[in-house]
PDB file of N, CA and C in Angstrom:
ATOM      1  N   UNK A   1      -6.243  -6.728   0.010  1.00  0.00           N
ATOM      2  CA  UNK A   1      -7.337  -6.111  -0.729  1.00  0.00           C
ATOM      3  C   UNK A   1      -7.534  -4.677  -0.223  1.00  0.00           C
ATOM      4  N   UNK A   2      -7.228  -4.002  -1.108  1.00  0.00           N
ATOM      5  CA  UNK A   2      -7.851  -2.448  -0.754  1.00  0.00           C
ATOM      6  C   UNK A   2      -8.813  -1.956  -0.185  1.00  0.00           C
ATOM      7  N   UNK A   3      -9.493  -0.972   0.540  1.00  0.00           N
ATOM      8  CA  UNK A   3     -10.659  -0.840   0.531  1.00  0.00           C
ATOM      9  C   UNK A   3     -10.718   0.598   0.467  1.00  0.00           C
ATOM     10  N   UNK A   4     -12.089   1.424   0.104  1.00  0.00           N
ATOM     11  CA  UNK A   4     -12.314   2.952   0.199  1.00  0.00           C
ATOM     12  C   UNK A   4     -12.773   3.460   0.841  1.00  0.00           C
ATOM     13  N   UNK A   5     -12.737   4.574   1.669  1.00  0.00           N
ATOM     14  CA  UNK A   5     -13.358   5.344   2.484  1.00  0.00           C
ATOM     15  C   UNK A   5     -13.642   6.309   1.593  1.00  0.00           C
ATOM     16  N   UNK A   6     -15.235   6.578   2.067  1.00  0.00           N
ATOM     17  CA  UNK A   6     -15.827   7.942   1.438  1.00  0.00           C
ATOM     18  C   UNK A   6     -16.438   9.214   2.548  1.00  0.00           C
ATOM     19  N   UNK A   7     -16.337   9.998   2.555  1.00  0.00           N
ATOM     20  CA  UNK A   7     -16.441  10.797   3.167  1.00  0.00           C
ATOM     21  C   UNK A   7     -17.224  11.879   2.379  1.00  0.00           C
ATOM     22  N   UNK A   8     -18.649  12.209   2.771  1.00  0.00           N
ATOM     23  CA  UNK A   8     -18.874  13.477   2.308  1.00  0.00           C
ATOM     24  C   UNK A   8     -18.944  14.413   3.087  1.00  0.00           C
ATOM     25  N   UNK A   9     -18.340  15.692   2.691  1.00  0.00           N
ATOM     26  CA  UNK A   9     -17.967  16.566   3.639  1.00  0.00           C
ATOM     27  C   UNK A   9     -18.171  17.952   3.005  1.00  0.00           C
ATOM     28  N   UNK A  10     -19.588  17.818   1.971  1.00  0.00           N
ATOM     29  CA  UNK A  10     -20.208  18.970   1.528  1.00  0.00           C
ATOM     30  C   UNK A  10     -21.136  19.240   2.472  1.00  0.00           C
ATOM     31  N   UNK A  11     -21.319  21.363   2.252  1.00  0.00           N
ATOM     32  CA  UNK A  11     -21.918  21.476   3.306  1.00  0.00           C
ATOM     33  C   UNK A  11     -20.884  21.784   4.855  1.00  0.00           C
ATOM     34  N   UNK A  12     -19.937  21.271   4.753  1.00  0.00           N
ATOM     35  CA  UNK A  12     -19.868  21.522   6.511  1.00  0.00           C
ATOM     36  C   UNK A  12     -18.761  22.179   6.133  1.00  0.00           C
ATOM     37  N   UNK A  13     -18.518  23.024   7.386  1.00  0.00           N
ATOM     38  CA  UNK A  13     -17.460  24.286   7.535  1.00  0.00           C
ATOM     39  C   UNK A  13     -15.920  23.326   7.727  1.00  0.00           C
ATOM     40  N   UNK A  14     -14.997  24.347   7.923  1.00  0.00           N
ATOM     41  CA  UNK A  14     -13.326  23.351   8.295  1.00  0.00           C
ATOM     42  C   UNK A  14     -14.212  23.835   9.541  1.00  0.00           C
ATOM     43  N   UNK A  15     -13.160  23.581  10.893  1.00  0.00           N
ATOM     44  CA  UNK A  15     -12.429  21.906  10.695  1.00  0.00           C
ATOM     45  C   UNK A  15     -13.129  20.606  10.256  1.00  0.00           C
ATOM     46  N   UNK A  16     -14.104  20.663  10.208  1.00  0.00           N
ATOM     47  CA  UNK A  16     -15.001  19.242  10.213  1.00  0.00           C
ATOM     48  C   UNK A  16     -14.400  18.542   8.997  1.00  0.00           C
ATOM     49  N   UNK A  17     -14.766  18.927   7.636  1.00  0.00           N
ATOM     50  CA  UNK A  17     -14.146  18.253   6.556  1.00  0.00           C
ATOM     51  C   UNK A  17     -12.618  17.276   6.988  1.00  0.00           C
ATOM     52  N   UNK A  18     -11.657  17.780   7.435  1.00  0.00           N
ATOM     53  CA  UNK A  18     -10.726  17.659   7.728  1.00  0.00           C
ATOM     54  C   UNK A  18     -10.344  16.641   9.110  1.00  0.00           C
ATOM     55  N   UNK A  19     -10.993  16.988  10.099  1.00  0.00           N
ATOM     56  CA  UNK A  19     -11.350  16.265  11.308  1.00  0.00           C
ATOM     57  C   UNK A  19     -11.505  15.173  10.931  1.00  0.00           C
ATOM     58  N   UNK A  20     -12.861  14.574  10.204  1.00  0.00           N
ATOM     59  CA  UNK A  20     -13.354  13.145   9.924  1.00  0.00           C
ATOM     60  C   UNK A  20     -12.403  12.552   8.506  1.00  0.00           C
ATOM     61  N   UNK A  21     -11.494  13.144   7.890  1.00  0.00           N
ATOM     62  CA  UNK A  21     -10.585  12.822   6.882  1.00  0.00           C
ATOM     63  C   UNK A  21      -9.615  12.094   8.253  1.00  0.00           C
ATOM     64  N   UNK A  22      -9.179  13.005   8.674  1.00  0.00           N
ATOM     65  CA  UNK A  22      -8.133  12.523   9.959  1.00  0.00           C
ATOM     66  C   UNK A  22      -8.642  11.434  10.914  1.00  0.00           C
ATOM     67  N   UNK A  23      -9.880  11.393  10.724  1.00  0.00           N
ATOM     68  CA  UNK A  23     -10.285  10.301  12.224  1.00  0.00           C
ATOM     69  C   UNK A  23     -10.849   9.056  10.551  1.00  0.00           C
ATOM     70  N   UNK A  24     -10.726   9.127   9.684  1.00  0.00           N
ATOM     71  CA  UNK A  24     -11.076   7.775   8.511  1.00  0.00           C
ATOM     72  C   UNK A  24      -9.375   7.458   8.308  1.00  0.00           C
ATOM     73  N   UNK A  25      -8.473   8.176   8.234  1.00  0.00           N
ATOM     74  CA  UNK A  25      -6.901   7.957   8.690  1.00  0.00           C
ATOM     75  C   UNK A  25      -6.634   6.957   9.229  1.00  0.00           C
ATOM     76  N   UNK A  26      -6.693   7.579  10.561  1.00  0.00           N
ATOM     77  CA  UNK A  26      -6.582   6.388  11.932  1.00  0.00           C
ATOM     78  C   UNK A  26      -6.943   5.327  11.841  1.00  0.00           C
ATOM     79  N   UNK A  27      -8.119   5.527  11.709  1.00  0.00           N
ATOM     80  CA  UNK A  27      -9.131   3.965  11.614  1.00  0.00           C
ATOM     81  C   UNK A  27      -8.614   3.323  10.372  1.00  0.00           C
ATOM     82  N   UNK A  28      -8.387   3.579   9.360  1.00  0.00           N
ATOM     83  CA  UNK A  28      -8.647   2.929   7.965  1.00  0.00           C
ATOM     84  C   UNK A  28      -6.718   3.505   7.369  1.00  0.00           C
ATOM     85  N   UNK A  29      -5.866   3.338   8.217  1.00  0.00           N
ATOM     86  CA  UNK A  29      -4.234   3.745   7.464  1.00  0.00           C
ATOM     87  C   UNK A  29      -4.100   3.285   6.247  1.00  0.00           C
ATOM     88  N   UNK A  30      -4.860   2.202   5.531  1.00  0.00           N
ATOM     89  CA  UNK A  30      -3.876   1.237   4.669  1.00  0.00           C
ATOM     90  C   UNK A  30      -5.501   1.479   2.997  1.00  0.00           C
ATOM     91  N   UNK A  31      -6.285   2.389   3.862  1.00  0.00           N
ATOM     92  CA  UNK A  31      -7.520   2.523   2.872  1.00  0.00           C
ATOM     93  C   UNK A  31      -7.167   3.859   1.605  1.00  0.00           C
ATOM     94  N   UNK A  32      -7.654   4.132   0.563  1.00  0.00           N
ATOM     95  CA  UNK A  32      -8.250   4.833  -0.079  1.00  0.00           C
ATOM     96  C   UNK A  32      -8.979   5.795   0.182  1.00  0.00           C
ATOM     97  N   UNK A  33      -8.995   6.982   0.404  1.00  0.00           N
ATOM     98  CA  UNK A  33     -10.125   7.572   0.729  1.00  0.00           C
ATOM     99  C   UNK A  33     -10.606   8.899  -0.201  1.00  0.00           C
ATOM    100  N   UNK A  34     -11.781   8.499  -0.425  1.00  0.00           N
ATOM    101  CA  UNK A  34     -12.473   9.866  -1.102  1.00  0.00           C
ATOM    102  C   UNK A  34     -13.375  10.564  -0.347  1.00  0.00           C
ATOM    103  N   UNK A  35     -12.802  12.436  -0.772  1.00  0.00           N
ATOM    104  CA  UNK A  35     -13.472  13.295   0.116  1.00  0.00           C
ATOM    105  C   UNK A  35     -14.581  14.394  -0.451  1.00  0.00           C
ATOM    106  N   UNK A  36     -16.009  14.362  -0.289  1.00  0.00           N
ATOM    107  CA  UNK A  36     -16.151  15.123  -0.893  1.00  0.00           C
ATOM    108  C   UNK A  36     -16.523  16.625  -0.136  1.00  0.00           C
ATOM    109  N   UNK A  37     -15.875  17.994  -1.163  1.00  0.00           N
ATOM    110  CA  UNK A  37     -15.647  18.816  -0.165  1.00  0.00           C
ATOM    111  C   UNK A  37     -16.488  20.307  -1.074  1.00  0.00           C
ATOM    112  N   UNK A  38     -17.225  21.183  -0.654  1.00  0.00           N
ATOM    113  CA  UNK A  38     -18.009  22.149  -1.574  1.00  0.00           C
ATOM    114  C   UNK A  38     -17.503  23.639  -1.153  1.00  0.00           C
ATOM    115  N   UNK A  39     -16.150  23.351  -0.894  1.00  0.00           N
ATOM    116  CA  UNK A  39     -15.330  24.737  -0.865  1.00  0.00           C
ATOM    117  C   UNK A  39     -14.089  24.870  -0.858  1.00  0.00           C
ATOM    118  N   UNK A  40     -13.338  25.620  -1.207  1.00  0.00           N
ATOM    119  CA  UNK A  40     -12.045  25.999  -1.972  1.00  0.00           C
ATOM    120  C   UNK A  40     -11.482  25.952  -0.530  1.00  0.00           C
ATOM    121  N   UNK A  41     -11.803  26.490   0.759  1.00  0.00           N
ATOM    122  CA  UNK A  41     -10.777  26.233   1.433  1.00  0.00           C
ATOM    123  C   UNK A  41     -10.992  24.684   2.479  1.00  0.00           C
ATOM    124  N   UNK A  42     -12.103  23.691   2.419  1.00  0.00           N
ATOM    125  CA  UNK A  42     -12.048  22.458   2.724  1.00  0.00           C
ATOM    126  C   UNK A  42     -11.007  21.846   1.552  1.00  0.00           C
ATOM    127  N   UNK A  43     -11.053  22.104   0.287  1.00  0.00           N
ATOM    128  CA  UNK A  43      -9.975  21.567  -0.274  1.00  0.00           C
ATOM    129  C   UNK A  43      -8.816  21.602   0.261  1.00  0.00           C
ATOM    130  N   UNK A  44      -8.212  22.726   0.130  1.00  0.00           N
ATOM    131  CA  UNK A  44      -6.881  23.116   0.757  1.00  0.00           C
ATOM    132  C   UNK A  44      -6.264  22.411   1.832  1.00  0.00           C
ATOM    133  N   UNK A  45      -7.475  22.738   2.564  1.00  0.00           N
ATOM    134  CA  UNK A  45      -6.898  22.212   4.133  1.00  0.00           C
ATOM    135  C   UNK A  45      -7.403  20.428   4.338  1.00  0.00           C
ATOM    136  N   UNK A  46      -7.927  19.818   3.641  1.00  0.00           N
ATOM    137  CA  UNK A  46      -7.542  18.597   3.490  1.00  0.00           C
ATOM    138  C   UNK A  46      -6.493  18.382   2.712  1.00  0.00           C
ATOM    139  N   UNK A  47      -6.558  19.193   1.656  1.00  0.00           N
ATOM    140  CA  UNK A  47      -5.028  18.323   1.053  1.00  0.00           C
ATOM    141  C   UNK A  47      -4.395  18.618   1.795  1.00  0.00           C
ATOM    142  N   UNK A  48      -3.458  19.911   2.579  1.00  0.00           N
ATOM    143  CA  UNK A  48      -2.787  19.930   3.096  1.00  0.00           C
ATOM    144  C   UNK A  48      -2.348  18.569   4.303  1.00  0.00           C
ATOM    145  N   UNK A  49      -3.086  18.171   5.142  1.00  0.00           N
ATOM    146  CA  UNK A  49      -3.838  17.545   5.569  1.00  0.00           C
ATOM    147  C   UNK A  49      -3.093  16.111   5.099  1.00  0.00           C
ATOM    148  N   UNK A  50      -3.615  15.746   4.174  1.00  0.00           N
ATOM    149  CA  UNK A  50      -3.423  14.586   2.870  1.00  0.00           C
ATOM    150  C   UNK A  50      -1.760  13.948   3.095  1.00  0.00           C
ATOM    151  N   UNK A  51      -1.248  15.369   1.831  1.00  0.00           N
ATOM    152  CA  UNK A  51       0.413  15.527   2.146  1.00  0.00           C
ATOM    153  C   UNK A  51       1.336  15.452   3.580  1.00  0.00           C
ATOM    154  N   UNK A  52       0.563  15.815   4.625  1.00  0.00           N
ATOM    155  CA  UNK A  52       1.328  15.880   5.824  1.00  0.00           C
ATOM    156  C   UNK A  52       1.717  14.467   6.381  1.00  0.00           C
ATOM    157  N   UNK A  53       0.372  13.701   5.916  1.00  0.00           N
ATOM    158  CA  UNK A  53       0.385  12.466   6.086  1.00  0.00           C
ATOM    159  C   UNK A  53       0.902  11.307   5.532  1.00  0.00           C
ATOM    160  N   UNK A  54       1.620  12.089   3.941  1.00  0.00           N
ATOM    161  CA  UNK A  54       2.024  11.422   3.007  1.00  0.00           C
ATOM    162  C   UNK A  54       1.434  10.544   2.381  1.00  0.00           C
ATOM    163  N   UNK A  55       0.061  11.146   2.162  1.00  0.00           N
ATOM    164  CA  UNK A  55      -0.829  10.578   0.989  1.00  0.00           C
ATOM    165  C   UNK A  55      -0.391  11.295  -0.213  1.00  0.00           C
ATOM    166  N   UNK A  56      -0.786  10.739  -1.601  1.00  0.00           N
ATOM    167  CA  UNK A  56      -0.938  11.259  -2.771  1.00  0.00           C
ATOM    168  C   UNK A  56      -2.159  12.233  -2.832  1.00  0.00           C
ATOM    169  N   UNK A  57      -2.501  12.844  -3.380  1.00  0.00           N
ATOM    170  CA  UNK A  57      -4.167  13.525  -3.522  1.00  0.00           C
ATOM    171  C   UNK A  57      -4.127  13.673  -4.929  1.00  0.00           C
ATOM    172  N   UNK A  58      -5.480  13.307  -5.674  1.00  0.00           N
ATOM    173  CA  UNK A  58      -5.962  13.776  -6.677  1.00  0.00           C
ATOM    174  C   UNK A  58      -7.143  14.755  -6.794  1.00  0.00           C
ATOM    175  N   UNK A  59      -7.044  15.705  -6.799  1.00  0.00           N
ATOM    176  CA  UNK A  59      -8.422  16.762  -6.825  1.00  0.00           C
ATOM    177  C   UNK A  59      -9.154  16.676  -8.209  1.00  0.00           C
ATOM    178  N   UNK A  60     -10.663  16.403  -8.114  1.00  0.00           N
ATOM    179  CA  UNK A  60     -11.444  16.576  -9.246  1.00  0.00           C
ATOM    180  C   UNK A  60     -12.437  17.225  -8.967  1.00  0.00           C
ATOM    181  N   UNK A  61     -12.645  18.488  -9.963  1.00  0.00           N
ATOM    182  CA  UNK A  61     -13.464  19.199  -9.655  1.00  0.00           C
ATOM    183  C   UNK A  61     -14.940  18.765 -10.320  1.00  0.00           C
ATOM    184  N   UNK A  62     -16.017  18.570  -9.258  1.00  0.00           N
ATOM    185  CA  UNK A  62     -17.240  18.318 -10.171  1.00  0.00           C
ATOM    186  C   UNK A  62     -18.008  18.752 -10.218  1.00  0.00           C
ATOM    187  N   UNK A  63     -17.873  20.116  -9.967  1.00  0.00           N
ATOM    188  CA  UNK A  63     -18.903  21.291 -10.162  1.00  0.00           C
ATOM    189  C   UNK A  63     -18.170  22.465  -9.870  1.00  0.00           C
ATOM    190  N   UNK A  64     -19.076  23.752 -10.303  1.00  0.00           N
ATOM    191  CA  UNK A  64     -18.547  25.025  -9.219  1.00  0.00           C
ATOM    192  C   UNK A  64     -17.578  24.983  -8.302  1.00  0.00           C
ATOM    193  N   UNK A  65     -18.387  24.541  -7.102  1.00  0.00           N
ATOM    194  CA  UNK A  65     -17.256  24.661  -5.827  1.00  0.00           C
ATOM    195  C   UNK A  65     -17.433  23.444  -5.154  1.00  0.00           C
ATOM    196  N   UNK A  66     -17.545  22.238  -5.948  1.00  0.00           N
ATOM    197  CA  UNK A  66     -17.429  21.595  -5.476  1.00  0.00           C
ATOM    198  C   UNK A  66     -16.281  20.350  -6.082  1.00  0.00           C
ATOM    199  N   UNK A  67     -15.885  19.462  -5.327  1.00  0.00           N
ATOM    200  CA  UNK A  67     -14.319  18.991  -5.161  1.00  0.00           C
ATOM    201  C   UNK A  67     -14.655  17.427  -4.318  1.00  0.00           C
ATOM    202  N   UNK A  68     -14.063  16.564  -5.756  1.00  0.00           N
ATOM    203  CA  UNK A  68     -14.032  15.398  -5.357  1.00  0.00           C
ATOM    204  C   UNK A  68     -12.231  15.224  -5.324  1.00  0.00           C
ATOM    205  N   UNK A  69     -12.227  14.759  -3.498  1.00  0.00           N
ATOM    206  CA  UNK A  69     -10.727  14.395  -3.767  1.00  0.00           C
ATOM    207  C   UNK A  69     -10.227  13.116  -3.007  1.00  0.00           C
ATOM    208  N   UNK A  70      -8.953  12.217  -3.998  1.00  0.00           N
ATOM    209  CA  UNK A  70      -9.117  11.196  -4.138  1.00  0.00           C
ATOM    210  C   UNK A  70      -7.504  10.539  -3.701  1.00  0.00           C
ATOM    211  N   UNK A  71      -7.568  10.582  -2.162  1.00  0.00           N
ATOM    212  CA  UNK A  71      -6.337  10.037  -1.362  1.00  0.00           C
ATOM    213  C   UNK A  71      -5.687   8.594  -1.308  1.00  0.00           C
ATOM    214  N   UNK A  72      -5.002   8.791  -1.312  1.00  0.00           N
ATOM    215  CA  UNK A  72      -3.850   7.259  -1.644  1.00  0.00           C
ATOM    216  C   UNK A  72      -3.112   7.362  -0.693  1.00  0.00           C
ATOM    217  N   UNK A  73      -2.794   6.449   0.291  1.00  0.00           N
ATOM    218  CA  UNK A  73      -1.708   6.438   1.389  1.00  0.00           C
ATOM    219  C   UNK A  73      -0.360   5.752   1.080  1.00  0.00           C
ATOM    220  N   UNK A  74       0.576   6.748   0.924  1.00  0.00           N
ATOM    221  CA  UNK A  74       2.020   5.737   0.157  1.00  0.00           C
ATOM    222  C   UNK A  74       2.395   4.174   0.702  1.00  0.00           C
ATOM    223  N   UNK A  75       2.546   3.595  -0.013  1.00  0.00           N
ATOM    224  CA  UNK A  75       3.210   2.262   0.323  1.00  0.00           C
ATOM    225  C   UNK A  75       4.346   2.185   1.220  1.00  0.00           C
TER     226      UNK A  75
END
């Protein structure tokens, strides 16, 4: 059974966004995780982030500058 991690991570500067993406990783390898992030470069540098790890990422934007994004850890 799947499960999701959510993370909101509007509001806070890098590294943090990214940090607690990486430490819901560790803890949760085999989870889902959604991030939410209210700036163009917390996006970035989680996806980057994401990919390194060989997650999928889906970015949805749901506002202005803000960014729902929606990690899958490959099989």
């Amino acid at each position: 059974m799947e499960h999701m991690t959510a993370i909101d991570a509007r509001g806070l500067s890098c590294p943090i966004p990214v940090a607690r993406t990486k430490q819901a990783m560790e803890k949760n390898p085999s989870d889902e995780i959604t991030v939410l992030v209210d700036s163009n470069v917390a996006k970035e540098n989680v996806t980057r982030l994401a990919t390194s790890k060989k997650y999928s990422v889906d970015v949805q934007a749901v506002s202005n500058d803000e960014y729902k994004l929606v990690l899958k850890p490959s099989k």
